[in-house]
C-alpha atoms as a PDB file:
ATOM      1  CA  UNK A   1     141.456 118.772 131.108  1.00  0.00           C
ATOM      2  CA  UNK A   2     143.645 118.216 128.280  1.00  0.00           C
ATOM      3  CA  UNK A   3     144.545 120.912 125.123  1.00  0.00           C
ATOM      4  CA  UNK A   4     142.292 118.393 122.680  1.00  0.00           C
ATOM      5  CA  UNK A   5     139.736 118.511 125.218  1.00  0.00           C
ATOM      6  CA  UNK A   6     139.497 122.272 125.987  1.00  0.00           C
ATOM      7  CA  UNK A   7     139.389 122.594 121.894  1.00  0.00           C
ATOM      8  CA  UNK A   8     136.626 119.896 121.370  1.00  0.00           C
ATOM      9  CA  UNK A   9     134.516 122.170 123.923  1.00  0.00           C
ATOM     10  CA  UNK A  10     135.197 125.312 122.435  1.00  0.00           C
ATOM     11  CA  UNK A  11     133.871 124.285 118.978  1.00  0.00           C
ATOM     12  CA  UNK A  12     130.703 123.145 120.958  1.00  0.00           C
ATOM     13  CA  UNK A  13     130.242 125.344 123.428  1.00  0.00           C
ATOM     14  CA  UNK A  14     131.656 129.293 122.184  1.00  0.00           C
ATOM     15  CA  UNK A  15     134.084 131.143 122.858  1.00  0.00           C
ATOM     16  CA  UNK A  16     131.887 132.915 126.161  1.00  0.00           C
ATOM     17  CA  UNK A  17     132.887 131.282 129.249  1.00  0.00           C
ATOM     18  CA  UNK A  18     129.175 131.835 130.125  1.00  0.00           C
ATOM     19  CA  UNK A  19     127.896 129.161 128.168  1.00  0.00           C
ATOM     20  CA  UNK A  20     129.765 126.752 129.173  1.00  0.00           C
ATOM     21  CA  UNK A  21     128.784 124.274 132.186  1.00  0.00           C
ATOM     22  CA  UNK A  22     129.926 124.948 135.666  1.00  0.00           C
ATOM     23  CA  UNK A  23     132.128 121.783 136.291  1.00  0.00           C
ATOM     24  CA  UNK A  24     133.914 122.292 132.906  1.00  0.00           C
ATOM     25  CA  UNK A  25     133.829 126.148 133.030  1.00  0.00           C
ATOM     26  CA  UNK A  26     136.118 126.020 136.278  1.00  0.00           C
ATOM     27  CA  UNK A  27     138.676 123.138 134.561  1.00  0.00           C
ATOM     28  CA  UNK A  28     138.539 125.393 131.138  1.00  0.00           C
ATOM     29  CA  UNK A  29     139.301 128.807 133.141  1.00  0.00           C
ATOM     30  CA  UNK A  30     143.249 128.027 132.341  1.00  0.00           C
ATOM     31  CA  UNK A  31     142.985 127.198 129.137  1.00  0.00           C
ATOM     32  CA  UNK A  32     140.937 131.126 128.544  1.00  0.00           C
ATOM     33  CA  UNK A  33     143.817 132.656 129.951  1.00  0.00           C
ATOM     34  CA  UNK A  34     146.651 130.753 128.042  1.00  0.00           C
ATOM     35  CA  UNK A  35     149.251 132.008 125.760  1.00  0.00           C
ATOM     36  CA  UNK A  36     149.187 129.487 123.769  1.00  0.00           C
ATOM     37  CA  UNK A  37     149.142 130.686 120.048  1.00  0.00           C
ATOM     38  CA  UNK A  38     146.723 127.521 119.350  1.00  0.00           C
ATOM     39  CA  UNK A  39     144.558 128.047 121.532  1.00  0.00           C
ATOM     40  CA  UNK A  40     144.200 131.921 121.619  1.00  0.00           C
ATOM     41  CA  UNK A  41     143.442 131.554 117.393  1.00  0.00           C
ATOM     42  CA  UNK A  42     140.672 129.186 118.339  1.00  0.00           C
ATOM     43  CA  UNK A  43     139.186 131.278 120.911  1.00  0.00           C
ATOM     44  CA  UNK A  44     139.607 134.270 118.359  1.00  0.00           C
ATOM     45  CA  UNK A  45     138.039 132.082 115.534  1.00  0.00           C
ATOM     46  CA  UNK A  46     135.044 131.295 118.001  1.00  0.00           C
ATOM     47  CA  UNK A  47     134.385 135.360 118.777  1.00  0.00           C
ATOM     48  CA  UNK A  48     133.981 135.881 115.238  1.00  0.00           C
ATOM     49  CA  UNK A  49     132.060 132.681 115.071  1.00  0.00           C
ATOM     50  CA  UNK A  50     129.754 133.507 117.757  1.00  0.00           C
ATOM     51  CA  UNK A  51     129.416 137.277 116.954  1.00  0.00           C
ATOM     52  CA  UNK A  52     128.156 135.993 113.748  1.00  0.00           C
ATOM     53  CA  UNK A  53     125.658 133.784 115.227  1.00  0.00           C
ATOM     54  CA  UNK A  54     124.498 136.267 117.850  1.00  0.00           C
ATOM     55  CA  UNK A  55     123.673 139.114 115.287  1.00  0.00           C
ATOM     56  CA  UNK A  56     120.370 140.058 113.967  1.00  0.00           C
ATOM     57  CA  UNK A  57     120.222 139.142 110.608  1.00  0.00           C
ATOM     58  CA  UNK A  58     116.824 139.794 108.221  1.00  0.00           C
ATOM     59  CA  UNK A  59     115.999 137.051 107.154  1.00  0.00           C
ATOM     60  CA  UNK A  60     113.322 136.496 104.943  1.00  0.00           C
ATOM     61  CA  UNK A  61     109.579 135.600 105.256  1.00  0.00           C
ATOM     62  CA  UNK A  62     109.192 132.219 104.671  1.00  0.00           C
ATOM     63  CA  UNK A  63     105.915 131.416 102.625  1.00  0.00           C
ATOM     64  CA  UNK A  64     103.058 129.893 103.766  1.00  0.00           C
ATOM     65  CA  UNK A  65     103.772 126.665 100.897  1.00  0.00           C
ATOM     66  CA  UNK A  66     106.986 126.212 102.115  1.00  0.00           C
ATOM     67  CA  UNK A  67     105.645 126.405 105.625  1.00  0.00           C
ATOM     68  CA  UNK A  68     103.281 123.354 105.154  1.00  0.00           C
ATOM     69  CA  UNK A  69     105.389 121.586 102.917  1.00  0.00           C
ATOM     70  CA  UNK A  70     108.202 121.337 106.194  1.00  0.00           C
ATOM     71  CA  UNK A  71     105.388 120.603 108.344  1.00  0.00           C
ATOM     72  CA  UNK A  72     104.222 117.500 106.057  1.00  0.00           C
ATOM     73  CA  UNK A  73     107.697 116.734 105.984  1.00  0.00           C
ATOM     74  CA  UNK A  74     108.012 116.281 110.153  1.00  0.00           C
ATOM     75  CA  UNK A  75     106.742 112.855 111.537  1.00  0.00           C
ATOM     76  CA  UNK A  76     104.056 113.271 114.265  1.00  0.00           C
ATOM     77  CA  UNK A  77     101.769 110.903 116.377  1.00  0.00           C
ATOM     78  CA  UNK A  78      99.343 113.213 116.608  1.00  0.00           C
ATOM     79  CA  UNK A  79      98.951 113.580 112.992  1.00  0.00           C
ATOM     80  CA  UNK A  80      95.883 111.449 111.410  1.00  0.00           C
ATOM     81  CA  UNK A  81      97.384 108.716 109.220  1.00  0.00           C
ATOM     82  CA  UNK A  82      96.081 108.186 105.861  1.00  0.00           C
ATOM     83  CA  UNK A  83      92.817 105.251 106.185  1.00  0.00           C
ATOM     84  CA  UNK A  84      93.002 102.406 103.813  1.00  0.00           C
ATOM     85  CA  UNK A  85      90.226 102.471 101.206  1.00  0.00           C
ATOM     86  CA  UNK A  86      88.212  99.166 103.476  1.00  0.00           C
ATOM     87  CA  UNK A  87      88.474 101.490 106.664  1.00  0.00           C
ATOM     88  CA  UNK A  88      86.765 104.759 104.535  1.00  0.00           C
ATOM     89  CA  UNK A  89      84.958 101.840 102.618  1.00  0.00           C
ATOM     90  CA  UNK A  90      83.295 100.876 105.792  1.00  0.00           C
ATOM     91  CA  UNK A  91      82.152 104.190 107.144  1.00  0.00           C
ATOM     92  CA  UNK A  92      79.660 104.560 104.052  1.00  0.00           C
ATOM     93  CA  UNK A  93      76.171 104.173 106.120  1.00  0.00           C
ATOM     94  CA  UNK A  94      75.192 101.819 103.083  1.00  0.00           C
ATOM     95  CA  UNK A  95      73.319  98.409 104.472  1.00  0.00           C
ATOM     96  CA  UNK A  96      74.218  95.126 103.815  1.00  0.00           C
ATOM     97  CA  UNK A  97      71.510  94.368 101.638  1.00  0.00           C
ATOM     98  CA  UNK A  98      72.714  97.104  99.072  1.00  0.00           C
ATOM     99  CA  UNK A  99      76.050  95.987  99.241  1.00  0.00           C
ATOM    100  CA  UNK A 100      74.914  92.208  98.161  1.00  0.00           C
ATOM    101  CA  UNK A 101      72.897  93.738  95.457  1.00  0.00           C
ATOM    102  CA  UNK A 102      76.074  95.388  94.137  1.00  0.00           C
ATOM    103  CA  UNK A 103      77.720  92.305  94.472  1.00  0.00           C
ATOM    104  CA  UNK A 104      75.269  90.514  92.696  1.00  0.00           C
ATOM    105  CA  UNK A 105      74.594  93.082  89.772  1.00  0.00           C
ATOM    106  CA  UNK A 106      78.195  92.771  88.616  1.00  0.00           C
ATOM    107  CA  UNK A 107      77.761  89.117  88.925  1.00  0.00           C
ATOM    108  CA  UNK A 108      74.881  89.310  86.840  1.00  0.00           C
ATOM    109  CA  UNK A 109      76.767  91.514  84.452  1.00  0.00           C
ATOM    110  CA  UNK A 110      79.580  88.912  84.452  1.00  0.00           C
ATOM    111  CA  UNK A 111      77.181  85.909  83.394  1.00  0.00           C
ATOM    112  CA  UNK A 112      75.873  88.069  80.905  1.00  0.00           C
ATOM    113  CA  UNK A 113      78.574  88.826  78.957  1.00  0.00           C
ATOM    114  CA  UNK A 114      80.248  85.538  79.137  1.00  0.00           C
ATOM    115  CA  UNK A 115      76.819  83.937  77.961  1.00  0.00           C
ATOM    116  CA  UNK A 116      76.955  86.274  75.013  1.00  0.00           C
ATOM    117  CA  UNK A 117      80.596  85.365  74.106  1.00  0.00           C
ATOM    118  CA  UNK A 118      79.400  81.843  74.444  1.00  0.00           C
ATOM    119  CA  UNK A 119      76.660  82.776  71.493  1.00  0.00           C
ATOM    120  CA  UNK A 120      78.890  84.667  69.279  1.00  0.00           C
ATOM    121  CA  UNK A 121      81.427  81.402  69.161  1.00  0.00           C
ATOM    122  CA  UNK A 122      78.641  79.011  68.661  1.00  0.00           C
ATOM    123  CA  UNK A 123      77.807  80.947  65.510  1.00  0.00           C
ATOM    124  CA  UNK A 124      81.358  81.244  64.568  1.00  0.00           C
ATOM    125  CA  UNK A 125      81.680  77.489  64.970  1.00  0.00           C
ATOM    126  CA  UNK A 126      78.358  76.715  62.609  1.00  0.00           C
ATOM    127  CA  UNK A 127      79.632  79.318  60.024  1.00  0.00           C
ATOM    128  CA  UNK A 128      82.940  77.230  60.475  1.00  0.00           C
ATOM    129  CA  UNK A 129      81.094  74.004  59.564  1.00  0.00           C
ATOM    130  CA  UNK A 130      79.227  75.249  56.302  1.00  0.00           C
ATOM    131  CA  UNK A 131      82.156  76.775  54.953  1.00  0.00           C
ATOM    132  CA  UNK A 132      84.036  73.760  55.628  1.00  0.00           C
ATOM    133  CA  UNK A 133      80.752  71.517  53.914  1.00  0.00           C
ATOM    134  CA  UNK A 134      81.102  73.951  51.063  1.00  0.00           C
ATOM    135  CA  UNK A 135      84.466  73.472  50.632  1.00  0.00           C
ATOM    136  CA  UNK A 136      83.854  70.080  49.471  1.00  0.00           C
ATOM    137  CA  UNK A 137      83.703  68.745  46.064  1.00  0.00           C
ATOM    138  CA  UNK A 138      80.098  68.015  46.064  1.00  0.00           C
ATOM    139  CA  UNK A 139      79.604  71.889  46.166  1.00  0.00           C
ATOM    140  CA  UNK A 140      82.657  73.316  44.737  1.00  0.00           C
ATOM    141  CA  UNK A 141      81.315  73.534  41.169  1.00  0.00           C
ATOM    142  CA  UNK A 142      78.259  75.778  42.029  1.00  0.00           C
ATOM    143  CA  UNK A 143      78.118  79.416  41.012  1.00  0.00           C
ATOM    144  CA  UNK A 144      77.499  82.498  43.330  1.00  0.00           C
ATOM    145  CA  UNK A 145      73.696  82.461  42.207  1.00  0.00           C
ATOM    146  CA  UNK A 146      73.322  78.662  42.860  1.00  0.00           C
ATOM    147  CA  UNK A 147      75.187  78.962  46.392  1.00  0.00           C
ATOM    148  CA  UNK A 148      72.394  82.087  47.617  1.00  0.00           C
ATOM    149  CA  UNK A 149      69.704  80.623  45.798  1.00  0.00           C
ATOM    150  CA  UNK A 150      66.779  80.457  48.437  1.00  0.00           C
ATOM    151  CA  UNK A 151      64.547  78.044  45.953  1.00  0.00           C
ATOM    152  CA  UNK A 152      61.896  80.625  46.441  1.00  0.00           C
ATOM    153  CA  UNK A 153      60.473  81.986  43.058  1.00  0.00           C
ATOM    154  CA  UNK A 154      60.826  84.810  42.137  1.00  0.00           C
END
């Protein structure tokens, strides 16, 4: 084992000996004994490291919101997946023959209201027409009264 190497598995292992593996505890044992002002910094700097880490700190309580909101955040198979709206669509116990009366309400509703759009534009179309008769010079010379005269008596 190399300097680099002995470094590289300080930062991930500690600076305890104990923590290490057994076939790269017994290749590191030279390095924990070494004079080397490098390496007896890092080992220092991995004490304090680890003595931090191994303390007891209080943390606090985390709250039951931010609880489920990490949980909804983690990706699990065993969680249900959301159904489409055909798959919750489909467990309604409704029968077939209600469903094709739904269906054919809203066609009904459909013809309806285009027939009655059809109406209003064939009276727009014959209100078209007279005005466009009465725009003619046969009739432009005839006062309001002549124009609503019904010819009834009065």
């Amino acid at each position: 084992m190399n300097k680099e190497k002995f470094l590289n598995y300080l930062e991930v292992y500690g600076a305890d000996p104990k923590r290490w593996p057994d076939d790269i505890r017994a290749l590191a044992a030279d390095f924990f004994n070494s004079d080397d002002i490098e390496i007896v910094s890092a080992i220092s700097a991995e004490r304090a490291l680890d003595g931090m880490l191994d303390s007891e700190l209080e943390l606090a309580p985390i709250s039951v919101s931010l609880e489920a909101s990490l949980i909804d955040l983690v990706p699990s198979s065993n969680r249900p997946k959301k159904e489409k709206f055909s798959q919750r669509l489909g467990k309604l116990k409704a029968s077939k023959w209600s469903t094709a009366g739904l269906i054919g309400a809203a066609l009904m509703g459909g013809v309806g209201v285009g027939y009655a759009q059809a109406v209003e534009q064939a009276e727009l179309n014959a209100v078209h027409t007279m005005l466009t008769y009465a725009s003619t010079e046969e009739f432009s010379d005839l006062s309001d009264n002549e124009w609503f005269d019904t010819g009834e008596a009065e």
